[in-house]
C-alpha atoms as a PDB file:
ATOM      1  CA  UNK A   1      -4.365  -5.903   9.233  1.00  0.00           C
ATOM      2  CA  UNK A   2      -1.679  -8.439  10.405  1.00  0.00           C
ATOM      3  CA  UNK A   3       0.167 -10.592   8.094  1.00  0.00           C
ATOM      4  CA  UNK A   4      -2.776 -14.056   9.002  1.00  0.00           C
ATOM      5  CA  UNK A   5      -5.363 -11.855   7.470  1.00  0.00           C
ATOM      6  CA  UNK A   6      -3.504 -10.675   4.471  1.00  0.00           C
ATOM      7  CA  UNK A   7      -2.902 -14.477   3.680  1.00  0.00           C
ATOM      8  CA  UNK A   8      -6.664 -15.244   4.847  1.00  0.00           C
ATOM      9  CA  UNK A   9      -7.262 -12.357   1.674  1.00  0.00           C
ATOM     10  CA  UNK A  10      -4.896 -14.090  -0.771  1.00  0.00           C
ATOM     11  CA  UNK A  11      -6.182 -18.061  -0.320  1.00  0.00           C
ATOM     12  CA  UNK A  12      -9.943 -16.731  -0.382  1.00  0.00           C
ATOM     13  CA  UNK A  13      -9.874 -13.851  -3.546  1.00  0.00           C
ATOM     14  CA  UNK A  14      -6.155 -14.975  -4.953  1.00  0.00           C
ATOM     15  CA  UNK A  15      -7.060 -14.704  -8.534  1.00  0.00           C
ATOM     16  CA  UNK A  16      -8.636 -11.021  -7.894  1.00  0.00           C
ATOM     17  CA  UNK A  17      -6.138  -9.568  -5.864  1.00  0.00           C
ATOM     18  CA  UNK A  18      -3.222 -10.818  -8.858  1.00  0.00           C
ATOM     19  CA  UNK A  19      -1.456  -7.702  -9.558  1.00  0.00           C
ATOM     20  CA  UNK A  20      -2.660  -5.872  -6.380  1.00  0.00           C
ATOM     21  CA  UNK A  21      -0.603  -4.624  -3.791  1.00  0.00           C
ATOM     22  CA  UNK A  22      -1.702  -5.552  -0.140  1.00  0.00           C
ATOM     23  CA  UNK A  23       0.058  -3.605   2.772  1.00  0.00           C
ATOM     24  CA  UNK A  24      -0.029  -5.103   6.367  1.00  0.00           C
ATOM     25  CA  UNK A  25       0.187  -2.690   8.821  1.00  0.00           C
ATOM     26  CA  UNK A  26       1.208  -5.451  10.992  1.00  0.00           C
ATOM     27  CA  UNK A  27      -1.029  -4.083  13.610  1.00  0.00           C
ATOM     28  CA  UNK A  28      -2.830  -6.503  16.195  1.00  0.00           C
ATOM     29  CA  UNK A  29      -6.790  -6.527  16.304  1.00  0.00           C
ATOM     30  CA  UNK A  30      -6.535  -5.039  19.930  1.00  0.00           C
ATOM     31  CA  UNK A  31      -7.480  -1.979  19.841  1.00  0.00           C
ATOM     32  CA  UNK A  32     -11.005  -0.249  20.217  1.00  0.00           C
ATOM     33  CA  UNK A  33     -12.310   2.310  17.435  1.00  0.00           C
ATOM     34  CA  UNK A  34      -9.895   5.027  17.476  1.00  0.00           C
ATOM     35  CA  UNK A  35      -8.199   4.344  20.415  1.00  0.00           C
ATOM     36  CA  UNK A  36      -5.196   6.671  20.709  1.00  0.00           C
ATOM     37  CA  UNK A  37      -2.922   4.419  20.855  1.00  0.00           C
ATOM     38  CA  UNK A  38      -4.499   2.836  17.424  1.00  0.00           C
ATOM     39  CA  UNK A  39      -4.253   6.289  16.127  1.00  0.00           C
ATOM     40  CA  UNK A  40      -0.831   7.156  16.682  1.00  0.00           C
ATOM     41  CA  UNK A  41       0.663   3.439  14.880  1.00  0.00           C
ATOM     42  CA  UNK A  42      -1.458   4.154  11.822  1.00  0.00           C
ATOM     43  CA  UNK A  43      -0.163   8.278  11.472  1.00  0.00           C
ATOM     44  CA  UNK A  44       3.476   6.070  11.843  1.00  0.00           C
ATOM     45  CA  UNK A  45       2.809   3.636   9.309  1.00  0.00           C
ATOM     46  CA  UNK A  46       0.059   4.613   6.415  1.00  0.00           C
ATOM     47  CA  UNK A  47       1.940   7.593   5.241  1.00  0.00           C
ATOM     48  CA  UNK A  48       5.153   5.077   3.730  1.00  0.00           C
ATOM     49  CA  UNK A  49       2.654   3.113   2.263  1.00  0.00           C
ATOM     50  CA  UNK A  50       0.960   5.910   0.247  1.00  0.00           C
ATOM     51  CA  UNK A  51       2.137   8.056  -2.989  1.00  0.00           C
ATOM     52  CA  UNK A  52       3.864  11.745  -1.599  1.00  0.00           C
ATOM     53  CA  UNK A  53       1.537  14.113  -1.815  1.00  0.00           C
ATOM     54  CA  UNK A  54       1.495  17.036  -3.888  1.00  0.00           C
END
């Protein structure tokens, strides 16, 4: 998700998503269904975004 669609999200289901956290990844809508590339910028970026694990 890039920072457009996050917006796109908050003008279209605002009063739903009040309270919610939304992360952008920040991550352009170039790449093909687990394209390695695609792959190896979500292992660097989901994990600071989620709860340590246990």
């Amino acid at each position: 998700m890039e920072s457009s669609h996050r917006t796109k999200l908050a003008a279209q289901f605002g009063a739903s998503l009040r309270g919610k956290r939304i992360v952008s990844l920040d991550i352009p809508d170039d790449y093909e269904y687990m394209q390695p590339a695609l792959v190896e910028l979500l292992l660097a970026r989901v994990p600071k975004h989620l709860p340590p694990r246990r």
